[in-house]
PDB file of N, CA and C in Angstrom:
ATOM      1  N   UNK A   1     -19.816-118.316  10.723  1.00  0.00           N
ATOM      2  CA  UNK A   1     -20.739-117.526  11.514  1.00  0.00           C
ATOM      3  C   UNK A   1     -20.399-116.041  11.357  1.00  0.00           C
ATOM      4  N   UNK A   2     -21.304-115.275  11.326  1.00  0.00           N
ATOM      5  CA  UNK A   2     -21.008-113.659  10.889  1.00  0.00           C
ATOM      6  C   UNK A   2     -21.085-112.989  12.269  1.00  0.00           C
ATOM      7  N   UNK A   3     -20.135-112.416  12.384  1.00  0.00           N
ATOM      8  CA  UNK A   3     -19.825-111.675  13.420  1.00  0.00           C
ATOM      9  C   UNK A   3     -20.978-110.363  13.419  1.00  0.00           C
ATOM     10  N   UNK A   4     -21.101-110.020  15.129  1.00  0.00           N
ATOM     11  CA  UNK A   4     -21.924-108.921  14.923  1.00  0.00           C
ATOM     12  C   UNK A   4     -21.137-107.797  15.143  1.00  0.00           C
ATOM     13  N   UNK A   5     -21.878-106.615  14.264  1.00  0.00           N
ATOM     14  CA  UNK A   5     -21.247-105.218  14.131  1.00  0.00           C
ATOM     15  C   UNK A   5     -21.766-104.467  15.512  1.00  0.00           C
ATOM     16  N   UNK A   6     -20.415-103.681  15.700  1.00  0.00           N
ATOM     17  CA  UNK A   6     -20.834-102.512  16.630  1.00  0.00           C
ATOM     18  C   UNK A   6     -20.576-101.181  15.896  1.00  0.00           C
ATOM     19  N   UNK A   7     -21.113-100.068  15.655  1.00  0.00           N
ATOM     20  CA  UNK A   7     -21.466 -99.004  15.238  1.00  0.00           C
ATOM     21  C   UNK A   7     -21.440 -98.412  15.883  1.00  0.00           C
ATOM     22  N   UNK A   8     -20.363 -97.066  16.230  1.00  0.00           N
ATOM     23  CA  UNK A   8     -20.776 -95.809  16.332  1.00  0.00           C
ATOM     24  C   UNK A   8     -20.696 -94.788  15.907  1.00  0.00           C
ATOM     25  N   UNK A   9     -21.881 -93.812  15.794  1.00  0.00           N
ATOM     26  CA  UNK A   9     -22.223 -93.321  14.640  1.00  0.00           C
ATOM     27  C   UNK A   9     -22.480 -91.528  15.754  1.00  0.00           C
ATOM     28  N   UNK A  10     -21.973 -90.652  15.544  1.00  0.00           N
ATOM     29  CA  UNK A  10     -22.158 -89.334  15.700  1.00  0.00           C
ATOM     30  C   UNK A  10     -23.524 -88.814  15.195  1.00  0.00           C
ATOM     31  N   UNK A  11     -24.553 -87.722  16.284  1.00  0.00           N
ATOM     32  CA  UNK A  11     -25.630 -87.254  15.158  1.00  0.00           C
ATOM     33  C   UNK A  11     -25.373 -85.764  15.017  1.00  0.00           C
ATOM     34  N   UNK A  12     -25.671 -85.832  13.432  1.00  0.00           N
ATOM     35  CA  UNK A  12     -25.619 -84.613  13.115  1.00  0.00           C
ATOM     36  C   UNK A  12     -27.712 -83.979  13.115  1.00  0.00           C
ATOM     37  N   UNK A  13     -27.786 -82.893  12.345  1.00  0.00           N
ATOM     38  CA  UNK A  13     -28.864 -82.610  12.735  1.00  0.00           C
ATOM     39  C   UNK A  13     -29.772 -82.338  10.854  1.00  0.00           C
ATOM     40  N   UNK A  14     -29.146 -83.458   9.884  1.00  0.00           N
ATOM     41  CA  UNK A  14     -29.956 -83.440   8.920  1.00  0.00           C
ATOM     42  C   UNK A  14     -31.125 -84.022   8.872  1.00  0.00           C
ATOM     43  N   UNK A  15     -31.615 -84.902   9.878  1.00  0.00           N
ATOM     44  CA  UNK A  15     -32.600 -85.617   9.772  1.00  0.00           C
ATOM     45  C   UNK A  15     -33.484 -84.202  10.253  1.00  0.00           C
ATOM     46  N   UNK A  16     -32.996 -82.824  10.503  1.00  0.00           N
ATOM     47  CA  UNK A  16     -34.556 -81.942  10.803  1.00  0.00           C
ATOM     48  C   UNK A  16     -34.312 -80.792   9.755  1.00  0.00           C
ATOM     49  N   UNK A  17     -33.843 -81.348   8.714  1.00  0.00           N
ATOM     50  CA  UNK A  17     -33.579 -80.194   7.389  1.00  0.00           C
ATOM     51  C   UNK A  17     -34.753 -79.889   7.352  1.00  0.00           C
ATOM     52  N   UNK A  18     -35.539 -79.004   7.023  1.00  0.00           N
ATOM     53  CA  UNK A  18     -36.823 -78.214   6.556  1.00  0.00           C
ATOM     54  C   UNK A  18     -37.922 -77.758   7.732  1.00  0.00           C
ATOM     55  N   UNK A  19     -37.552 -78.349   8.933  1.00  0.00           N
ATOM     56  CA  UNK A  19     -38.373 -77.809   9.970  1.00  0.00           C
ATOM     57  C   UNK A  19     -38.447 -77.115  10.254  1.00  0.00           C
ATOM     58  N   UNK A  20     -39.518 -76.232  10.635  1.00  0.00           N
ATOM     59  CA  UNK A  20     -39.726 -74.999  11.061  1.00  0.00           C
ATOM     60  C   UNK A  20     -38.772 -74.370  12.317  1.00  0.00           C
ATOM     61  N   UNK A  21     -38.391 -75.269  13.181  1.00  0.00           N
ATOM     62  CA  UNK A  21     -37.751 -74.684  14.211  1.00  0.00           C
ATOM     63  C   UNK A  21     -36.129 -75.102  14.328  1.00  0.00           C
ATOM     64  N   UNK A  22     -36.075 -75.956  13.245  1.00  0.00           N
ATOM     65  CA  UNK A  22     -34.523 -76.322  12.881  1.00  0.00           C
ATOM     66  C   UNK A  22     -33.864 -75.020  13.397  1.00  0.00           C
ATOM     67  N   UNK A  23     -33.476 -73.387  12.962  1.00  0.00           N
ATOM     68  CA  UNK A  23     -33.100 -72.305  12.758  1.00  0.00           C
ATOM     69  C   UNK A  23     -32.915 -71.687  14.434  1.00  0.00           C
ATOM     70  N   UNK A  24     -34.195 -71.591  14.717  1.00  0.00           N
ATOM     71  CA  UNK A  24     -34.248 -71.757  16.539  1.00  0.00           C
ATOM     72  C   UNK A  24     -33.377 -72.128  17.477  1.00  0.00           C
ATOM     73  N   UNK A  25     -33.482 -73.945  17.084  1.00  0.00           N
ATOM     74  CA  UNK A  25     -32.562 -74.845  17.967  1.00  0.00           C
ATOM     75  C   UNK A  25     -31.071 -74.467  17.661  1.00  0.00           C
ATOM     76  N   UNK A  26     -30.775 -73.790  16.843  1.00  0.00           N
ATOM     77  CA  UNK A  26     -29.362 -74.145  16.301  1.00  0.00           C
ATOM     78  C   UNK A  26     -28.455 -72.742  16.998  1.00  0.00           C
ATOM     79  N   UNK A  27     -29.638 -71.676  17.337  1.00  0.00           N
ATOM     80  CA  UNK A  27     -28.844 -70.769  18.221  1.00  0.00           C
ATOM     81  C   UNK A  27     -28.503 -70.739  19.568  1.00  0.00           C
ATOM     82  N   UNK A  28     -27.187 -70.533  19.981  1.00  0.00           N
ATOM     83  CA  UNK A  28     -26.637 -71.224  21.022  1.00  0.00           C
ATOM     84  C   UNK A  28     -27.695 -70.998  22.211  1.00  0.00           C
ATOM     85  N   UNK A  29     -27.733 -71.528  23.250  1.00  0.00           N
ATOM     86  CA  UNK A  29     -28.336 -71.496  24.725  1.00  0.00           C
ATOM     87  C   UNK A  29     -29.890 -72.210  24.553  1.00  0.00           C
ATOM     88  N   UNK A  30     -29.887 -73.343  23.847  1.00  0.00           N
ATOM     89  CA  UNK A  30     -30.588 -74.261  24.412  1.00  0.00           C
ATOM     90  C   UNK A  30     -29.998 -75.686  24.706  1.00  0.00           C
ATOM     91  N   UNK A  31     -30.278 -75.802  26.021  1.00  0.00           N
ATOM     92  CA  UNK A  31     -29.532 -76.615  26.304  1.00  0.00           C
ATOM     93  C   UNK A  31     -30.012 -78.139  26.336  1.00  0.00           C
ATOM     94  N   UNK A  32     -29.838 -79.452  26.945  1.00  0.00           N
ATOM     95  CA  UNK A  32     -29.989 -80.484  26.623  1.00  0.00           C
ATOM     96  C   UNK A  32     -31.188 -80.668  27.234  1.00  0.00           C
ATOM     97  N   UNK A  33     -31.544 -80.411  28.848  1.00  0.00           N
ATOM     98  CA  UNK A  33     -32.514 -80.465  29.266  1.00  0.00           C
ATOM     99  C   UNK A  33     -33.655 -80.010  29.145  1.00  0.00           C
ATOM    100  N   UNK A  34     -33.874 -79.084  28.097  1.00  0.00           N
ATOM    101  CA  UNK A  34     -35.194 -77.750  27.399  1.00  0.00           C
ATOM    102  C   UNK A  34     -35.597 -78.929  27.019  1.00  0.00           C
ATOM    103  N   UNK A  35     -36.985 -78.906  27.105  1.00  0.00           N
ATOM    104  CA  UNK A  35     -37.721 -79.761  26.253  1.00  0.00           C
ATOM    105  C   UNK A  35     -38.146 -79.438  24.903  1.00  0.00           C
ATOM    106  N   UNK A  36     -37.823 -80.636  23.710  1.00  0.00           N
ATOM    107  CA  UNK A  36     -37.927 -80.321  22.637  1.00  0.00           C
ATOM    108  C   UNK A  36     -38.934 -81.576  21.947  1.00  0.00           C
ATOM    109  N   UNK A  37     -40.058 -81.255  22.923  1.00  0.00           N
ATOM    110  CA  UNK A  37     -41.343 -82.579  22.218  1.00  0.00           C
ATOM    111  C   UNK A  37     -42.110 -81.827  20.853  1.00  0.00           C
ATOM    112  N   UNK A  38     -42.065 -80.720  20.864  1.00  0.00           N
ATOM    113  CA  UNK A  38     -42.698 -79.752  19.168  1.00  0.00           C
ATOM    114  C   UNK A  38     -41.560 -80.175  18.091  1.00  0.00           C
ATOM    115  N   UNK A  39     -40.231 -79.794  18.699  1.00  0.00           N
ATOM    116  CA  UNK A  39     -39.277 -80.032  17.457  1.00  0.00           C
ATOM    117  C   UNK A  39     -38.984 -81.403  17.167  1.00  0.00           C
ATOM    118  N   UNK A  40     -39.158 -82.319  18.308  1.00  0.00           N
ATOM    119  CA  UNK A  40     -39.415 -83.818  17.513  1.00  0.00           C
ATOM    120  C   UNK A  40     -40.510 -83.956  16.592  1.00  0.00           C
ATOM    121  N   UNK A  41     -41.722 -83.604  17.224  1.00  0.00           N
ATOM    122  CA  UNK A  41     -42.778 -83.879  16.101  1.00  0.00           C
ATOM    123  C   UNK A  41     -42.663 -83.339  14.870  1.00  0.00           C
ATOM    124  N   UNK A  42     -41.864 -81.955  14.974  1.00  0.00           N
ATOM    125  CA  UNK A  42     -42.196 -81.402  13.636  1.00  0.00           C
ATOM    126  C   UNK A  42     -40.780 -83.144  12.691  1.00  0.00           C
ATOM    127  N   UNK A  43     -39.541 -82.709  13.290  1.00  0.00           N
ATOM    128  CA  UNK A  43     -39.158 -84.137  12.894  1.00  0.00           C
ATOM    129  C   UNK A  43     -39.848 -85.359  12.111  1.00  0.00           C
ATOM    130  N   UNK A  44     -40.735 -86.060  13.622  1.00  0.00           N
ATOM    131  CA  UNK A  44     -41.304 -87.136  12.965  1.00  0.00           C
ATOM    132  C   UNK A  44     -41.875 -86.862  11.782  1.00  0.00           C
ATOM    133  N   UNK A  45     -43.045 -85.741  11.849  1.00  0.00           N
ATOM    134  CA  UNK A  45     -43.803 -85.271  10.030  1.00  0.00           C
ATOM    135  C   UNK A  45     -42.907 -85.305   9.263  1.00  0.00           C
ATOM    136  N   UNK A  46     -41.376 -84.477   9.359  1.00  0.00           N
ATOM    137  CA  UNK A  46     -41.079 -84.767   8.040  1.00  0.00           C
ATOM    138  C   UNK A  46     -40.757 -85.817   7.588  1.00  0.00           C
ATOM    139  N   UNK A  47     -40.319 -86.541   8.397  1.00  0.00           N
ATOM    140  CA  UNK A  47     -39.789 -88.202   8.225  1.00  0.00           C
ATOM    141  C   UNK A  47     -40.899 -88.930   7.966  1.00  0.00           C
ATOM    142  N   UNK A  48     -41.952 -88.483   8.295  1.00  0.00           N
ATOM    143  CA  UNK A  48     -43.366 -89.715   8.340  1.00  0.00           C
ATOM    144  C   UNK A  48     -43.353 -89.461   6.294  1.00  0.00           C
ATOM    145  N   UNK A  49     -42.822 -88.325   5.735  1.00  0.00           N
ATOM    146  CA  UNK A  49     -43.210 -87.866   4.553  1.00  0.00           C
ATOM    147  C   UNK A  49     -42.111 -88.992   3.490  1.00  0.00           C
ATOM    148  N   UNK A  50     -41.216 -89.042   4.165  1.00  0.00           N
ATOM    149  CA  UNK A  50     -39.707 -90.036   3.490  1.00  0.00           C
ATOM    150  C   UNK A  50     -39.608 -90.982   3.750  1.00  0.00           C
ATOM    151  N   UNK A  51     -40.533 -91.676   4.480  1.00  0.00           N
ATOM    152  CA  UNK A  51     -40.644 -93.370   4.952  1.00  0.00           C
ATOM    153  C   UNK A  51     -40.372 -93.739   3.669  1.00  0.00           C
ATOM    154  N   UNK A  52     -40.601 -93.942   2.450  1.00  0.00           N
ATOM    155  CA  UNK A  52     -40.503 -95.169   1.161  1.00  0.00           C
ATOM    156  C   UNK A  52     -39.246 -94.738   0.638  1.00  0.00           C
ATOM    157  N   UNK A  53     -38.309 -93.826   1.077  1.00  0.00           N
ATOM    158  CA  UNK A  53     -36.946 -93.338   0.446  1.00  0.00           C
ATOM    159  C   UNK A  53     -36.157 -92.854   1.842  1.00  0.00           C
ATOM    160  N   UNK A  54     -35.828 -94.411   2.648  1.00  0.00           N
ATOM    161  CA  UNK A  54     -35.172 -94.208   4.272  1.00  0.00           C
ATOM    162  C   UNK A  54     -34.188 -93.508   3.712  1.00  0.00           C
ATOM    163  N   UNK A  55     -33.372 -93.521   2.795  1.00  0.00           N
ATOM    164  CA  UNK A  55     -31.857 -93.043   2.765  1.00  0.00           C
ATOM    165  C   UNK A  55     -31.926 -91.306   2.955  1.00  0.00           C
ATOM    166  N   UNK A  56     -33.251 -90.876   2.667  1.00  0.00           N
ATOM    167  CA  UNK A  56     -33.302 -89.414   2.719  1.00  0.00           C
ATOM    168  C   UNK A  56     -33.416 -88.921   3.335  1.00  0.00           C
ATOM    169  N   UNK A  57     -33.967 -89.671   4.672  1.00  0.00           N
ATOM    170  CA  UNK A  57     -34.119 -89.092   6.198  1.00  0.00           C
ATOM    171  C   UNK A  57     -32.846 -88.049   6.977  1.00  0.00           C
ATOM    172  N   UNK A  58     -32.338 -88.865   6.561  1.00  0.00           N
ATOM    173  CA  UNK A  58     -30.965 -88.215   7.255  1.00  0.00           C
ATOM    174  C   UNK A  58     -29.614 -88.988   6.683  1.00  0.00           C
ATOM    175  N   UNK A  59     -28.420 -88.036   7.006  1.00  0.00           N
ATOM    176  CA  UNK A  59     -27.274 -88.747   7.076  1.00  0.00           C
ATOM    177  C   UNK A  59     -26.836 -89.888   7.438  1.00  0.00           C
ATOM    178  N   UNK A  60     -27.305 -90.049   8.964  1.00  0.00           N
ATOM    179  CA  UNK A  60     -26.859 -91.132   9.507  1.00  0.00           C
ATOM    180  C   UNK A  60     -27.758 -92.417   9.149  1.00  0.00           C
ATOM    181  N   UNK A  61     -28.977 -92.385   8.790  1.00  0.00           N
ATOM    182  CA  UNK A  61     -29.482 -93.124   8.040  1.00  0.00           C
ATOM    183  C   UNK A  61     -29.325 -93.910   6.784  1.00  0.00           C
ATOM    184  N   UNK A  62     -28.749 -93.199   5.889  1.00  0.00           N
ATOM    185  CA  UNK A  62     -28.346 -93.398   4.931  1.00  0.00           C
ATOM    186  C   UNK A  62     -26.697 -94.121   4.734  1.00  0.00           C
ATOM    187  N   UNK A  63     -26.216 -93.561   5.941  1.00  0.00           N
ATOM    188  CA  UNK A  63     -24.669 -94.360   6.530  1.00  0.00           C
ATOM    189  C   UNK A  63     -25.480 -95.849   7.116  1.00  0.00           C
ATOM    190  N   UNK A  64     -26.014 -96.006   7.763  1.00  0.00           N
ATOM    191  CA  UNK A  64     -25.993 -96.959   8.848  1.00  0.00           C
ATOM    192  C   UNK A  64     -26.980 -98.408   7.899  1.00  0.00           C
ATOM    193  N   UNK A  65     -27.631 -97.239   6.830  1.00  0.00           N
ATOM    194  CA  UNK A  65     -28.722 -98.935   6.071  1.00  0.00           C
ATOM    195  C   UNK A  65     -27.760 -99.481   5.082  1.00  0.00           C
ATOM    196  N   UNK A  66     -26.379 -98.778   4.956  1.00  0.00           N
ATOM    197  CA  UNK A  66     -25.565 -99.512   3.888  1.00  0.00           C
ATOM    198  C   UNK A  66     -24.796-100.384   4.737  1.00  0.00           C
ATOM    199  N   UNK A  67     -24.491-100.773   5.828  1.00  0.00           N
ATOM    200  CA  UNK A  67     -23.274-101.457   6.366  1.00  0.00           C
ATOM    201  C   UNK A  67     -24.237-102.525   7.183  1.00  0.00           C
ATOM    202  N   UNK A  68     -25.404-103.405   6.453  1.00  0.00           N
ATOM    203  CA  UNK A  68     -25.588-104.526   6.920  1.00  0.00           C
ATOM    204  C   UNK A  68     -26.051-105.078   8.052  1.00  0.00           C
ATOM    205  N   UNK A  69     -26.403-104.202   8.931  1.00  0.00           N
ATOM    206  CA  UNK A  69     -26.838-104.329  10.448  1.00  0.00           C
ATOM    207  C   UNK A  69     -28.222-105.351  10.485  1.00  0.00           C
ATOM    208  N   UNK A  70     -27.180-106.696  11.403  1.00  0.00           N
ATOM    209  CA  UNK A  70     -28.664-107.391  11.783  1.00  0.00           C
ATOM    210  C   UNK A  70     -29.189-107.130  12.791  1.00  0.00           C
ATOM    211  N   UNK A  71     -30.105-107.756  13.540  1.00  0.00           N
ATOM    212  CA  UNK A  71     -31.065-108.001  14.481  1.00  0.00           C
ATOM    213  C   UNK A  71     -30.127-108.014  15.686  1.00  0.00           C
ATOM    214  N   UNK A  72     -28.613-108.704  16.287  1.00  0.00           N
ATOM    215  CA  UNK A  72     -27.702-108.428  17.046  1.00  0.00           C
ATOM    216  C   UNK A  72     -26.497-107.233  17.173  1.00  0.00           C
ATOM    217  N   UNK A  73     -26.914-106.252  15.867  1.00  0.00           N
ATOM    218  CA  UNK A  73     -25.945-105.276  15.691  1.00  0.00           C
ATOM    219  C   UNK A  73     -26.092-104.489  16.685  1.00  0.00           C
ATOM    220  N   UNK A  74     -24.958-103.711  17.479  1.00  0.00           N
ATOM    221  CA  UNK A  74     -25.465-103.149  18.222  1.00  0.00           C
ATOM    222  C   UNK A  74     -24.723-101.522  17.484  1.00  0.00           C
ATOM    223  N   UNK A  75     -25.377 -99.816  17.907  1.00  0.00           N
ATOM    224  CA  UNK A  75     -25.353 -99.320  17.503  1.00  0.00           C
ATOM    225  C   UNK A  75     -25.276 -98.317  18.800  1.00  0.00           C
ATOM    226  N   UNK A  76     -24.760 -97.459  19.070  1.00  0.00           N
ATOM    227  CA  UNK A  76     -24.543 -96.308  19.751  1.00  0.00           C
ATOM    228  C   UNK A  76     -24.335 -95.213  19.027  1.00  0.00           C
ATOM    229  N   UNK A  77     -25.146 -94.079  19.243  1.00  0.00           N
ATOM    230  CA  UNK A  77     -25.513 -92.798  19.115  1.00  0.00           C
ATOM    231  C   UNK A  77     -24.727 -91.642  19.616  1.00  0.00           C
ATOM    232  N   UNK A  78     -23.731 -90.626  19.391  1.00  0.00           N
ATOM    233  CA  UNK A  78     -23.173 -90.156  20.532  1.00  0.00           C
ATOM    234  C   UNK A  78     -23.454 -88.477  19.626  1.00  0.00           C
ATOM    235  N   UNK A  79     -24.528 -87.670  20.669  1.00  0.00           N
ATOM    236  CA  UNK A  79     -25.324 -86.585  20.043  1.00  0.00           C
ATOM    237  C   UNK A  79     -23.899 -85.461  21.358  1.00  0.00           C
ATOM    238  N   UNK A  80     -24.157 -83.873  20.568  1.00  0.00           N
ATOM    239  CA  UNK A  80     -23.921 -83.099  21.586  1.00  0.00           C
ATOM    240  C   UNK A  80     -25.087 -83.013  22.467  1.00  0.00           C
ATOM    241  N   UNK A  81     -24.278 -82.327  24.042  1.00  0.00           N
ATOM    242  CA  UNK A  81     -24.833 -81.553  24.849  1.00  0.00           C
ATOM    243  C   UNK A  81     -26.120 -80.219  24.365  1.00  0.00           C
ATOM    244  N   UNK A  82     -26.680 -80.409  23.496  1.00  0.00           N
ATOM    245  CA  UNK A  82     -27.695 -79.684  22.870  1.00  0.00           C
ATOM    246  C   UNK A  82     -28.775 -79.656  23.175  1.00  0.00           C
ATOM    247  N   UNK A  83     -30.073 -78.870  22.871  1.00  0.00           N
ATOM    248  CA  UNK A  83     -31.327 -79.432  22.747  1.00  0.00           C
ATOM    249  C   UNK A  83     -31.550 -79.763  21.125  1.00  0.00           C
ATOM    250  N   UNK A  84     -30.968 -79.519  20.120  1.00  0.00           N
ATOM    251  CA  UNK A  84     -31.172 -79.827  18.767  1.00  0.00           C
ATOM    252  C   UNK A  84     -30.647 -80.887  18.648  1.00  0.00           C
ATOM    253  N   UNK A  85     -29.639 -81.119  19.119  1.00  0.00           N
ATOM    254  CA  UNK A  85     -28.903 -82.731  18.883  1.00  0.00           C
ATOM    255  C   UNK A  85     -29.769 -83.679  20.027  1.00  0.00           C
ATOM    256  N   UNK A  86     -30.547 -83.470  20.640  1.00  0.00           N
ATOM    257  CA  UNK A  86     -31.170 -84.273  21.878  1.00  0.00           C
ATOM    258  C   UNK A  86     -32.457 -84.428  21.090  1.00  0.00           C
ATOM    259  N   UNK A  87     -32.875 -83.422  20.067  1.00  0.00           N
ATOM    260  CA  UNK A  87     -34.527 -83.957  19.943  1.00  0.00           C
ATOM    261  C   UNK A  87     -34.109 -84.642  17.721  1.00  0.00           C
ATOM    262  N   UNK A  88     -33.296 -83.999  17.608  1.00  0.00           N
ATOM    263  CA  UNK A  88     -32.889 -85.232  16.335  1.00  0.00           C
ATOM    264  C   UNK A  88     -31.880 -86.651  16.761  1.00  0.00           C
ATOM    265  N   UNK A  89     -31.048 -86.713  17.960  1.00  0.00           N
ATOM    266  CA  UNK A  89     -31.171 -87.758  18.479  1.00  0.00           C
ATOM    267  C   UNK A  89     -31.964 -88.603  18.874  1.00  0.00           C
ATOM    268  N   UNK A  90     -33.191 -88.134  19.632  1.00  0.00           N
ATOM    269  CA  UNK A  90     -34.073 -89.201  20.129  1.00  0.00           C
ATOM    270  C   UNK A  90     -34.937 -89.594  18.720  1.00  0.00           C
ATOM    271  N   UNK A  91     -35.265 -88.842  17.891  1.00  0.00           N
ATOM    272  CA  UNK A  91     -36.172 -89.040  16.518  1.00  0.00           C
ATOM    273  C   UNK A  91     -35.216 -90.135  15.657  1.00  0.00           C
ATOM    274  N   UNK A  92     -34.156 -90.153  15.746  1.00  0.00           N
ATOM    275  CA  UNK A  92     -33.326 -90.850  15.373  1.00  0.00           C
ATOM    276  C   UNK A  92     -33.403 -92.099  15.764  1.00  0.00           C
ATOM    277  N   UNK A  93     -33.133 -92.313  17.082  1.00  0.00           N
ATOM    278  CA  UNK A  93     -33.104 -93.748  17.242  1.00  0.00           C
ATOM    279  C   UNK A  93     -34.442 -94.363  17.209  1.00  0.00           C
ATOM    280  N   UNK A  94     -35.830 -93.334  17.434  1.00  0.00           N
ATOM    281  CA  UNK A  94     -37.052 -93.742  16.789  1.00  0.00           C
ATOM    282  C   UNK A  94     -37.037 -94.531  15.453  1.00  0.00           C
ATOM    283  N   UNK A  95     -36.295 -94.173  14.247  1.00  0.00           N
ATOM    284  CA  UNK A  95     -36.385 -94.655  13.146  1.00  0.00           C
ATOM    285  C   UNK A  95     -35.381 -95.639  12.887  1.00  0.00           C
ATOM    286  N   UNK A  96     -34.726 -95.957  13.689  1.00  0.00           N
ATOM    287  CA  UNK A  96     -33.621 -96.803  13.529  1.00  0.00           C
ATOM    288  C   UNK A  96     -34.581 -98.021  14.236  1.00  0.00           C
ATOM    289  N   UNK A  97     -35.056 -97.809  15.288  1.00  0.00           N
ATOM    290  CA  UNK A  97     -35.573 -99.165  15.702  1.00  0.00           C
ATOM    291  C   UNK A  97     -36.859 -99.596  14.996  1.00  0.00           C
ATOM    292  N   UNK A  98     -37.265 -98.308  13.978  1.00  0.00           N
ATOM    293  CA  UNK A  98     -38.270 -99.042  13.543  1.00  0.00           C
ATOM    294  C   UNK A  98     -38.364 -99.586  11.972  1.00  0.00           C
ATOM    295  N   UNK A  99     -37.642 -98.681  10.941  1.00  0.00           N
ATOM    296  CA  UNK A  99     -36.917 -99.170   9.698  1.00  0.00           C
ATOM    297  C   UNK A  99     -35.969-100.199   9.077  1.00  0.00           C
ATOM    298  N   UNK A 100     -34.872 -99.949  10.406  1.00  0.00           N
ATOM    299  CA  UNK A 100     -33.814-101.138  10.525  1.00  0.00           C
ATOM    300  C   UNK A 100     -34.056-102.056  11.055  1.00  0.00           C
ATOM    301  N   UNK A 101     -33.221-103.312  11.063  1.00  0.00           N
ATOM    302  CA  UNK A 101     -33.673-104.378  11.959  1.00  0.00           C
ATOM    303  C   UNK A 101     -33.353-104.679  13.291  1.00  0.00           C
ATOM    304  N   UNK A 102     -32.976-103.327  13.838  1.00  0.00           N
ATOM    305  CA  UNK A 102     -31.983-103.347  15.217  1.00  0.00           C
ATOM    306  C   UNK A 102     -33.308-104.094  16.469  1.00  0.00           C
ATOM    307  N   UNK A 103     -32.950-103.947  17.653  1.00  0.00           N
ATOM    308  CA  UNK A 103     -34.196-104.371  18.960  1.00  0.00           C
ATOM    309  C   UNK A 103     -33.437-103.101  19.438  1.00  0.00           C
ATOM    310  N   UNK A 104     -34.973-102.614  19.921  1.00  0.00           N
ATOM    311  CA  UNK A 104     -34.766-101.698  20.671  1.00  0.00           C
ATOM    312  C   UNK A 104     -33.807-101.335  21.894  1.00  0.00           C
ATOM    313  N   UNK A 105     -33.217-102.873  22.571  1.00  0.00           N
ATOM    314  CA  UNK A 105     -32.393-102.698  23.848  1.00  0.00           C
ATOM    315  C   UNK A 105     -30.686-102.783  23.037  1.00  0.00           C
ATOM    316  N   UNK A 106     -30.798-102.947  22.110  1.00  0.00           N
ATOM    317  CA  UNK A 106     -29.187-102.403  21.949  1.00  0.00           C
ATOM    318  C   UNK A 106     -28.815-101.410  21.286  1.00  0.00           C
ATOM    319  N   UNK A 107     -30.061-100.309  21.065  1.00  0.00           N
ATOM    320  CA  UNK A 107     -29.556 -99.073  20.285  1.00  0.00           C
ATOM    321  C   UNK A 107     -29.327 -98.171  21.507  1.00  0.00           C
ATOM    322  N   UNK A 108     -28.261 -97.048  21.746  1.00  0.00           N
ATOM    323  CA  UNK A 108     -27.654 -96.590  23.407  1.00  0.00           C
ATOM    324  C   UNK A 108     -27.249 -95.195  22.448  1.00  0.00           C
ATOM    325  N   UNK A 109     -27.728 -94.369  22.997  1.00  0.00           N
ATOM    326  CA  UNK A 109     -27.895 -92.753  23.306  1.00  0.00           C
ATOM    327  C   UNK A 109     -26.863 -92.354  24.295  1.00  0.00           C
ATOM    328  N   UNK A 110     -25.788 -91.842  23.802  1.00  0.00           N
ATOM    329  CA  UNK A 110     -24.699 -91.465  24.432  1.00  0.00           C
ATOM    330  C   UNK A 110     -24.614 -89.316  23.955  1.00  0.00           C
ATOM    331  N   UNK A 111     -24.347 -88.671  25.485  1.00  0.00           N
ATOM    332  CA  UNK A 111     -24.605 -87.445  25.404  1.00  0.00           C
ATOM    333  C   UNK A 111     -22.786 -87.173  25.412  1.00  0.00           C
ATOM    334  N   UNK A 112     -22.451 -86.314  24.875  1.00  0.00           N
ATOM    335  CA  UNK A 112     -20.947 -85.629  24.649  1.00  0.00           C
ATOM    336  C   UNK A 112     -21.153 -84.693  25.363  1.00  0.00           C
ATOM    337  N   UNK A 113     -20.997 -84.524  26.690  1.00  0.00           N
ATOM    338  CA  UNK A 113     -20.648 -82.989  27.050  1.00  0.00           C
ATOM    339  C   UNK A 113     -19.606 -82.447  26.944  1.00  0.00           C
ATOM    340  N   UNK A 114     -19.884 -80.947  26.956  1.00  0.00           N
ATOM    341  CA  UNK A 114     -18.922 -79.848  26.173  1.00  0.00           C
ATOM    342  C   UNK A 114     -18.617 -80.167  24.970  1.00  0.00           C
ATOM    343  N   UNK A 115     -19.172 -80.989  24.301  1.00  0.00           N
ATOM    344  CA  UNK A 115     -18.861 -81.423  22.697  1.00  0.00           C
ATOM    345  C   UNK A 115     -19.329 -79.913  22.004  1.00  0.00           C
ATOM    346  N   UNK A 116     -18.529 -79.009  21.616  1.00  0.00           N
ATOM    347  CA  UNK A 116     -19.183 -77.989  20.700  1.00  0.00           C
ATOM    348  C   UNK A 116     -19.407 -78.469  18.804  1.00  0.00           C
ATOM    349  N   UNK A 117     -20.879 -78.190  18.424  1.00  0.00           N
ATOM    350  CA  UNK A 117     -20.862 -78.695  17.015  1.00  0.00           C
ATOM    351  C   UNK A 117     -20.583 -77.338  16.153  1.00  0.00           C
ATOM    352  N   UNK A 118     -19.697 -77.089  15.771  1.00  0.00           N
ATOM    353  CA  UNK A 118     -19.211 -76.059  14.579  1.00  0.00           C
ATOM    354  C   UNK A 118     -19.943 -76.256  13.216  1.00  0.00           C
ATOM    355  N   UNK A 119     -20.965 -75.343  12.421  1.00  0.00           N
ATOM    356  CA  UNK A 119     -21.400 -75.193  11.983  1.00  0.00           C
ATOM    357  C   UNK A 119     -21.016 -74.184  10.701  1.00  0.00           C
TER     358      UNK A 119
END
């Protein structure tokens, strides 16, 4: 019987390489609670563009479709205290539940506060 994997996986913020507001988010003082529903979408578009080549989406994408994850894998997310890591986090586990074979109730969004991301 194959044991199920637990994963946890840090997000970085390649899954919003080319977005317009990537540059924005990345200067300090936005914080986790700013709402970032424009910079997801711009997200989803670019990702809606790399659906037939998942590995290009992002880093953690490209980590997480090589190590076998079934339908019981469970996977935790652990983003900074950001609003850039909060709106490529949530776009993230968007594509994880829908590319991979995960269920939606065991992929878990974990926030790092005071986590600073050095750039």
């Amino acid at each position: 019987m194959q044991k199920d994997k637990c994963v946890i996986c840090t997000i970085g913020t390649s899954i919003a390489n080319g977005c317009e507001l990537q540059l924005e988010y990345f200067n300090p003082g936005h914080a986790w609670e700013e709402d970032t529903k424009i910079f997801e979408q711009q997200i989803n578009l670019r990702v809606t563009g790399l659906k037939n080549t998942i590995h290009k989406i992002s880093a953690e994408i490209n980590s997480l479709e090589r190590l076998g994850l079934t339908t019981m894998s469970k996977v935790v997310l652990l983003a900074a205290d950001n609003a850039a890591s909060k709106a490529c986090a949530n776009e993230l586990k968007k594509i994880l539940n829908k590319f991979l074979v995960l269920r939606n109730k065991i992929l878990k969004l974990s926030v790092l506060r005071g986590y600073k991301y050095m750039m």
